[in-house]
Protein backbone atom coordinates (compact mmCIF):
# COMPACT_ATOMS: atom_id res chain seq x y z
CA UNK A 1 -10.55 30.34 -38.23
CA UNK A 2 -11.18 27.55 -35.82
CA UNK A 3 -13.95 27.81 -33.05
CA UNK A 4 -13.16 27.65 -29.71
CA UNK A 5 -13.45 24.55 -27.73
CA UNK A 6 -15.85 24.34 -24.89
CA UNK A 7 -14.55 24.20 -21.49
CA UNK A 8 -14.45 20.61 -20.45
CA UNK A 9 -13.56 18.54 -16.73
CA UNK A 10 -10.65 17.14 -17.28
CA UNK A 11 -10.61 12.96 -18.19
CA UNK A 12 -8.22 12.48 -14.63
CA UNK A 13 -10.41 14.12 -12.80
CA UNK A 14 -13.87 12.60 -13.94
CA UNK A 15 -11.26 8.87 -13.45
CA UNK A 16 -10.78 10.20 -10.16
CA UNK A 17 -14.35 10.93 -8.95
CA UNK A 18 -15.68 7.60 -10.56
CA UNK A 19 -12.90 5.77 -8.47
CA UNK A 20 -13.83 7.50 -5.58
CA UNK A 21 -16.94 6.44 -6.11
CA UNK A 22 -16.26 2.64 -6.61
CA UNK A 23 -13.78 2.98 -3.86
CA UNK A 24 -17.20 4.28 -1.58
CA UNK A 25 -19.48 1.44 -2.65
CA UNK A 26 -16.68 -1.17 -1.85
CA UNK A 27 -15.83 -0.21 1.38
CA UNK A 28 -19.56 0.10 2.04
CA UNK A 29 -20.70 -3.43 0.95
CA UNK A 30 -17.46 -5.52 1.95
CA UNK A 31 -18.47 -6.00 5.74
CA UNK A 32 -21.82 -7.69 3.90
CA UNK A 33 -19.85 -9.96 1.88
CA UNK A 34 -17.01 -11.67 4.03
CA UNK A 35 -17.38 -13.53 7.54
CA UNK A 36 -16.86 -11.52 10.59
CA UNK A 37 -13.29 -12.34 11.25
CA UNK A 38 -12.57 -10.84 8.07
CA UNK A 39 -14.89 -7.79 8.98
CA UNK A 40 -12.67 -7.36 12.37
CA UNK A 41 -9.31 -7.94 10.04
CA UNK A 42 -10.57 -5.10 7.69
CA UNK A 43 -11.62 -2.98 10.71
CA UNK A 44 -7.83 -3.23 12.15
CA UNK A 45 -6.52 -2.38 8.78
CA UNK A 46 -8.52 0.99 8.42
CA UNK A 47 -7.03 1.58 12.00
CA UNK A 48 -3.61 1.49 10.83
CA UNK A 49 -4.28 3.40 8.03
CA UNK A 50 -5.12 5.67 10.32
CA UNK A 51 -1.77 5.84 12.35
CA UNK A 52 0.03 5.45 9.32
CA UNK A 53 -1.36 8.71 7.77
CA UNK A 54 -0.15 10.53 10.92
CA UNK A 55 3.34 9.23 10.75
CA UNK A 56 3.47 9.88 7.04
CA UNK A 57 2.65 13.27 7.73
CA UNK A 58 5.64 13.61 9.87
CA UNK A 59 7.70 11.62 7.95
CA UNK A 60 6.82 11.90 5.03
CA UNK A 61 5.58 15.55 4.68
CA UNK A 62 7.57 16.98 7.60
CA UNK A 63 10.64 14.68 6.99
CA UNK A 64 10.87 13.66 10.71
CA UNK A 65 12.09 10.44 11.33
CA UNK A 66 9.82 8.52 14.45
CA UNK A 67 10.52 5.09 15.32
CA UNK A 68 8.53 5.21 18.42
CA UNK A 69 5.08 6.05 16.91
CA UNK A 70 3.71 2.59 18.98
CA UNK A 71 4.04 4.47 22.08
CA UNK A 72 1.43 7.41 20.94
CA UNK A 73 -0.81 4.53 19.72
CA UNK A 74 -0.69 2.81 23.59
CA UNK A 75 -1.37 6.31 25.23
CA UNK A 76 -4.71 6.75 22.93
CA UNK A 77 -5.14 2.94 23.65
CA UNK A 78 -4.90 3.44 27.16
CA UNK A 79 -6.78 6.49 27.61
CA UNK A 80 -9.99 4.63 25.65
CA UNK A 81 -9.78 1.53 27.72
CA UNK A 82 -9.45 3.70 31.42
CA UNK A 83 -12.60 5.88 30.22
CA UNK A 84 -15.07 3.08 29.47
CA UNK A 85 -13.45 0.82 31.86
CA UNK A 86 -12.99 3.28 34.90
CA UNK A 87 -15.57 5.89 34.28
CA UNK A 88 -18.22 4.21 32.21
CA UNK A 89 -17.71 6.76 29.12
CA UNK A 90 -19.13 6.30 25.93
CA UNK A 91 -16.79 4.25 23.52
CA UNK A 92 -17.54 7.17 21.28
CA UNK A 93 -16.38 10.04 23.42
CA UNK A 94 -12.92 8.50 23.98
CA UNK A 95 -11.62 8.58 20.84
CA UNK A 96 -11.37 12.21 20.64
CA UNK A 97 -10.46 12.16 23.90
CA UNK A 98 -7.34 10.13 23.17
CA UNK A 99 -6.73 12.33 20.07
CA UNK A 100 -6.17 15.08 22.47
CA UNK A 101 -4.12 13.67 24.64
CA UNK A 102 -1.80 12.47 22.53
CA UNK A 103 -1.87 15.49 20.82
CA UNK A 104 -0.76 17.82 23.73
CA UNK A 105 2.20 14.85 24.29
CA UNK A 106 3.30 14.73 20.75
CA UNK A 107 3.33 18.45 21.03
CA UNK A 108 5.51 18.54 24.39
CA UNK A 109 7.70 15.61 23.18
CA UNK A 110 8.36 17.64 20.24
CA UNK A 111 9.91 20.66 21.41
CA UNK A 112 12.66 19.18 22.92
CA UNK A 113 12.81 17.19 19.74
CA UNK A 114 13.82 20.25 17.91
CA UNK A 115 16.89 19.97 18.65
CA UNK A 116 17.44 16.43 17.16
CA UNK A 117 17.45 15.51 13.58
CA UNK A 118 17.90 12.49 11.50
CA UNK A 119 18.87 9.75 12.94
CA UNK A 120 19.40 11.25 16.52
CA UNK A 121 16.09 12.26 16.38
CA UNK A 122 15.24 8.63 15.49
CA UNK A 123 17.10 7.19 18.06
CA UNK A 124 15.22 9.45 20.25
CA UNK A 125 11.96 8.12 19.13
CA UNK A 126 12.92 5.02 19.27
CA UNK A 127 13.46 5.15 23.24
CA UNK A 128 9.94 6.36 23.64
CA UNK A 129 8.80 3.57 22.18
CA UNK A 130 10.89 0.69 24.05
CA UNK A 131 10.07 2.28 27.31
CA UNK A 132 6.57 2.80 27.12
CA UNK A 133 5.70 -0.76 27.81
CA UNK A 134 7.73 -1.04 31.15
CA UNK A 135 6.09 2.56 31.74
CA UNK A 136 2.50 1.26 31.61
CA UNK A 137 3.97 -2.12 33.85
CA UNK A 138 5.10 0.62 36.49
CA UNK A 139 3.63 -0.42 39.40
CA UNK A 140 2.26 3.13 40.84
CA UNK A 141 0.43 3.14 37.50
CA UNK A 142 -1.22 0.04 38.01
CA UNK A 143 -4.60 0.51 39.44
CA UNK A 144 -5.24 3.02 36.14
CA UNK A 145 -3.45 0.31 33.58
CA UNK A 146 -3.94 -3.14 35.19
CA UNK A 147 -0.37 -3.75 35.17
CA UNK A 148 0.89 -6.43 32.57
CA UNK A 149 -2.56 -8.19 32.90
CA UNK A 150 -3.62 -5.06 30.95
CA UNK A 151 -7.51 -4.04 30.71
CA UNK A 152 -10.63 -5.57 29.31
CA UNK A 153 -12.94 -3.45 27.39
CA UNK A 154 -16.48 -4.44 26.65
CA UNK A 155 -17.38 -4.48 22.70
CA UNK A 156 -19.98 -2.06 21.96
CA UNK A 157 -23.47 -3.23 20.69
CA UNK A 158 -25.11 -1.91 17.38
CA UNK A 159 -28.31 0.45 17.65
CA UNK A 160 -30.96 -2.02 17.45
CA UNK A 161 -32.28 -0.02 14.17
CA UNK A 162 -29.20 -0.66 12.45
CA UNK A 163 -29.74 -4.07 12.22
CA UNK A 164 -25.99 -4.95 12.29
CA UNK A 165 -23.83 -7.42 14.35
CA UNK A 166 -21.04 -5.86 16.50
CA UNK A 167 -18.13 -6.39 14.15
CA UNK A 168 -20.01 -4.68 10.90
CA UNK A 169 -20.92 -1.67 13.24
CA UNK A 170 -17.31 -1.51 14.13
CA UNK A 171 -16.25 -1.40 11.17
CA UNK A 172 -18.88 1.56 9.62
CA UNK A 173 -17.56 3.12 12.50
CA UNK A 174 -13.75 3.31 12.13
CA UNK A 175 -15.08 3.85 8.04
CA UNK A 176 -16.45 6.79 9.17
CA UNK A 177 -13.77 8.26 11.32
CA UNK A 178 -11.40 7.75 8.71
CA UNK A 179 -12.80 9.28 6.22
CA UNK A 180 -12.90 12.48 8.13
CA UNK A 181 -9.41 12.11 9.24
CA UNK A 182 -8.52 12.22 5.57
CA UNK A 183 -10.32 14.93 4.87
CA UNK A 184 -9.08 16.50 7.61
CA UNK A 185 -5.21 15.53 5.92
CA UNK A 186 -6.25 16.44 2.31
CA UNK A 187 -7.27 19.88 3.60
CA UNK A 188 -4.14 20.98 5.74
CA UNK A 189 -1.56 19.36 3.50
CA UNK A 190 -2.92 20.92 0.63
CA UNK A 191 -3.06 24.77 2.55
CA UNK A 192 -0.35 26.74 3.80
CA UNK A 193 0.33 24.81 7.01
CA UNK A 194 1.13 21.98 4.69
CA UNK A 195 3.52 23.81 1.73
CA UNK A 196 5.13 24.79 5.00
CA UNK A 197 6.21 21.39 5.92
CA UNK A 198 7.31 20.06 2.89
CA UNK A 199 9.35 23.37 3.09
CA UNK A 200 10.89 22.43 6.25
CA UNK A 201 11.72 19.18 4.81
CA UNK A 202 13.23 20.19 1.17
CA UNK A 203 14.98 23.06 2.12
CA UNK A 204 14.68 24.07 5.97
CA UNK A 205 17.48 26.89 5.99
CA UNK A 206 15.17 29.01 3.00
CA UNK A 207 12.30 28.25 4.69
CA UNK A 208 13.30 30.13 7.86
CA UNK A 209 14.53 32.72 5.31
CA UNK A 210 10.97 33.07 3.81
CA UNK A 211 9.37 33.44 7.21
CA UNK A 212 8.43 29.82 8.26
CA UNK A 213 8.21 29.72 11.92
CA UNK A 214 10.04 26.00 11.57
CA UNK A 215 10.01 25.28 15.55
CA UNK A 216 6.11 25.51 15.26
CA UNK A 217 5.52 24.10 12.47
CA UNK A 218 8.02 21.24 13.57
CA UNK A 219 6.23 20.90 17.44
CA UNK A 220 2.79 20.43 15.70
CA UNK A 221 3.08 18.64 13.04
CA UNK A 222 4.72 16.13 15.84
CA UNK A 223 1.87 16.82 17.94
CA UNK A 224 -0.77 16.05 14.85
CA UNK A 225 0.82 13.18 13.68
CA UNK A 226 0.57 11.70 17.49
CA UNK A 227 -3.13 12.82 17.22
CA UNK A 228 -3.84 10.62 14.85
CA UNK A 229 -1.70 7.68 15.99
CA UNK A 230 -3.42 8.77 19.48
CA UNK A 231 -7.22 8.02 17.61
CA UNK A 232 -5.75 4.96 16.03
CA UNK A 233 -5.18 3.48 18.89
CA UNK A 234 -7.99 4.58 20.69
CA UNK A 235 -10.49 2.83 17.94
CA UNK A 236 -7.77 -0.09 17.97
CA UNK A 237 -8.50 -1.27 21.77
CA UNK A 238 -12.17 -1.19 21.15
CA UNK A 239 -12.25 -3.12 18.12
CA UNK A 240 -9.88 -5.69 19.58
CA UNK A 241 -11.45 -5.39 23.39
CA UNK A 242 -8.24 -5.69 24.96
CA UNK A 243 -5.28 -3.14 26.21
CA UNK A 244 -1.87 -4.82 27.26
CA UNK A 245 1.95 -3.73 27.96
CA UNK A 246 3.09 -6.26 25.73
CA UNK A 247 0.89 -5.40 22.78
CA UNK A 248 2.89 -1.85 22.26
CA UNK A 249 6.57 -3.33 22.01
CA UNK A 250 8.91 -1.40 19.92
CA UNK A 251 7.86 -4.34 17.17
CA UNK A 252 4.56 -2.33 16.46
CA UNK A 253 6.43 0.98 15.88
CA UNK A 254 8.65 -0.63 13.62
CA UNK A 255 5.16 -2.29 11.96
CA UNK A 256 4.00 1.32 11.18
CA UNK A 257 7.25 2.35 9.60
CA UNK A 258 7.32 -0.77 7.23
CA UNK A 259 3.74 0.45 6.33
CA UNK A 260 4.25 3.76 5.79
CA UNK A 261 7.59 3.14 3.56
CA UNK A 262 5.49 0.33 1.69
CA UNK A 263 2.34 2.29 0.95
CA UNK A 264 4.66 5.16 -0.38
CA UNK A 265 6.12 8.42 1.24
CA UNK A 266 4.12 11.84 1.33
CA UNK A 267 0.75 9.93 -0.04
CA UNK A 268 -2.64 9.99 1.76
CA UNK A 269 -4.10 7.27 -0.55
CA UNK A 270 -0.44 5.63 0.71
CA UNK A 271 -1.84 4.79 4.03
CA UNK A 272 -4.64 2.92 3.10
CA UNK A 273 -1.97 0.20 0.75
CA UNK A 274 0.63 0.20 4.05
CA UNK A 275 -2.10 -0.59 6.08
CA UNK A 276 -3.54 -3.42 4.33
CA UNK A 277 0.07 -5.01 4.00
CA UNK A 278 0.87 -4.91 7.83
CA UNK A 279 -2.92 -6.41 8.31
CA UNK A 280 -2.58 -9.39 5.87
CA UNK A 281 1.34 -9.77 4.19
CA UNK A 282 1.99 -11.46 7.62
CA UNK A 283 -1.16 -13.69 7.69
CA UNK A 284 -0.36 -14.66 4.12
CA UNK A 285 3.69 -15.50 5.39
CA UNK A 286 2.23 -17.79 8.10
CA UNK A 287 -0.13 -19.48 5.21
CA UNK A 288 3.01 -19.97 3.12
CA UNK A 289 5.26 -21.44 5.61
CA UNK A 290 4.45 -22.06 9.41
CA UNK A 291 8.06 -23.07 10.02
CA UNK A 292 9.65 -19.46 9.23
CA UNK A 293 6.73 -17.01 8.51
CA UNK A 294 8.81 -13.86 9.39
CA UNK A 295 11.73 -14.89 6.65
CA UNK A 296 8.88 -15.06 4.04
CA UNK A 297 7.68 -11.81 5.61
CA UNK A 298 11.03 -10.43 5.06
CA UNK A 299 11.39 -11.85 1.62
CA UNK A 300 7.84 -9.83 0.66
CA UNK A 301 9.42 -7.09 1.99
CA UNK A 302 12.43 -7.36 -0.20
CA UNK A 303 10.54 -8.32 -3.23
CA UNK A 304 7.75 -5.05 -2.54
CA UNK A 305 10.95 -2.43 -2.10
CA UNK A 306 12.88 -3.73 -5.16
CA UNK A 307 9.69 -3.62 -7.52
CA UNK A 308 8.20 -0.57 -5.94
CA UNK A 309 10.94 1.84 -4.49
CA UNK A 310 8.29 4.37 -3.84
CA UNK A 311 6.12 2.71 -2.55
CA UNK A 312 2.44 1.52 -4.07
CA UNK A 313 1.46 4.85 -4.55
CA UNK A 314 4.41 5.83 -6.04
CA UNK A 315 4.20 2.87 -8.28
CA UNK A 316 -0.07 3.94 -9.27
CA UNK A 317 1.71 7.90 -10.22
CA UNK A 318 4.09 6.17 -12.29
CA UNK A 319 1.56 3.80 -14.13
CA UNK A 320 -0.71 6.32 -14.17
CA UNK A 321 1.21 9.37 -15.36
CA UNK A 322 2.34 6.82 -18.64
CA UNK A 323 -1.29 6.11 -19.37
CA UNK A 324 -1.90 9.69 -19.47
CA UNK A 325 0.94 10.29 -21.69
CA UNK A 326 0.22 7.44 -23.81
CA UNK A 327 -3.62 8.89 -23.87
CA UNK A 328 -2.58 12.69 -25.11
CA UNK A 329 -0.21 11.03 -28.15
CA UNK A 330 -2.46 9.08 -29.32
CA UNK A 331 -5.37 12.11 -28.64
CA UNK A 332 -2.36 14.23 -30.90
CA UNK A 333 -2.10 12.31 -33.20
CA UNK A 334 -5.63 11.68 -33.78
CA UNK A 335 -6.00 15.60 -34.27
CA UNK A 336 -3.29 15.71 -36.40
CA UNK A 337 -4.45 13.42 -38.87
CA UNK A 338 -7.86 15.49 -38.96
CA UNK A 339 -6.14 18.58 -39.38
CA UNK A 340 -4.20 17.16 -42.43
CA UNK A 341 -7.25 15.42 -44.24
């Protein structure tokens, strides 16, 4: 009779932790190791990962098409720079702030919403996000926005003890924020609020039939997902000093679509591969040809969709689900030749 085999962690799991882990010490020590252009490029990325992980939530999870994210990211903008510009408030204390302002409008924007889907619901977005610029040009608005000469925000110094310059304390600071966010994320996609959206998107008519309040659910998940485009935005106008109409065109909506499509549908971890490809693809395009860089862009873009349909995370499952596989025959067939000698 054979003895029982100890309880053991699974191998994916202790791979997991370990590249957590690695992942940790990475982020940590990059902002020591590159110049501080790169630091502020890395600091912008991590604040698109952050909007991205809000419109993949509604997109994604929800299945809520939004092609006028950019506007949510220019209200959290704007409601950081008007603070510490207007008011002299802590850079600190506007970002959640701006997270709760643009959470109340994604809310509001969203019950009317409810009675769009698809593509009208798109189209719907997408007229948010073309007139928000002229909205924050509106001239009654002006003496809170600045009017198309926008509004100049002050970069925030490091605590002295800290030892850092202003870019690497940045940076550590939109680290930390979204890391929480995520957590935040892993926690409510993975509960009941969460299985409830995915509902809604798979099959919204049993949903309803099971008891999911799909109006709610619908109105805030909108209203999250503008939350964190809302603190994305927020952390983007101090990093980058600088709020303007013209920097929230409909072409940075469209940006965050491309990245959350690219990093990979209904993926946390997908945000963080989008975000990096909107920060850099388009640097490395303008490297590669200075006469046409947005026909290279668009040639990466082909190129990333026809190797990786689903995205980079899709593509890590895939890799990583046939390593596993490849891992338990071998592990069988291992035992089996024991068993048989």
């Amino acid at each position: 009779m054979a003895e029982p085999h100890a309880p053991t962690r699974k191998p994916s799991t202790r791979v997991r932790l370990v590249g957590l882990l690695l992942l940790a010490v990475v982020a940590c020590a990059l902002p020591f190791l590159v110049s501080n252009y790169r630091v502020f490029q890395f600091t912008l990325a991590l604040v698109y990962a952050i909007a991205l992980l809000g419109l993949n939530m509604l997109t994604g999870y929800n299945g809520q098409i939004s092609l006028g994210h950019g506007a949510f990211y220019a209200i959290g903008a704007y409601v950081a720079a008007i603070l510490m510009d207007r008011f002299g408030v802590p850079y600190w204390l506007t970002v959640p702030v701006a997270g709760a302002v643009c959470l109340l409008a994604g809310f509001l924007f969203g019950l009317p919403a409810l009675r769009l889907e698809g593509l009208y619901l798109a189209l719907a977005t997408f007229a948010l996000g073309v007139a928000m610029p002229q909205i924050l040009k509106y001239k009654h608005f002006e003496h809170w926005t600045g009017g198309a000469q926008g509004i100049v925000i002050v970069k925030p110094e490091a605590p002295e003890w800290t030892g850092l310059t202003q870019d690497q304390w940045l940076y550590f600071v939109v680290l930390g924020v979204l890391v929480v966010m995520f957590v935040l994320a892993w926690n409510l996609l993975r509960g009941r609020i969460g299985r409830a959206m995915v509902a809604i998107r798979d099959q919204p008519i049993a949903a309803q039939a099971m008891g999911v309040d799909t109006a709610m659910v619908k109105s805030l998940t909108f209203g999250v997902s503008a939350m964190y485009t809302g603190v994305a935005g927020a952390l983007g106008a101090i990093v980058v000093q600088f709020v303007a109409p013209d920097s929230f065109t409909i072409f940075l909506s469209i940006t965050l679509v491309v990245g959350v499509v690219i990093g990979g549908l209904a993926s946390i971890q997908g945000a963080i591969y989008g975000a990096l490809f909107i920060q850099f693809i388009p640097n490395v395009a303008d490297q590669i040809s200075k006469a046409a860089p947005w026909a290279i862009y668009g040639v990466f873009l082909i190129v990333f969709m026809y190797v990786m349909p689903t995205g980079v995370a899709g593509l890590i499952r895939i890799l990583a689900g046939r390593l596993r596989q490849r891992r338990e025959r071998a592990e069988s067939s291992s035992l089996t030749q024991k068993e048989t000698s």
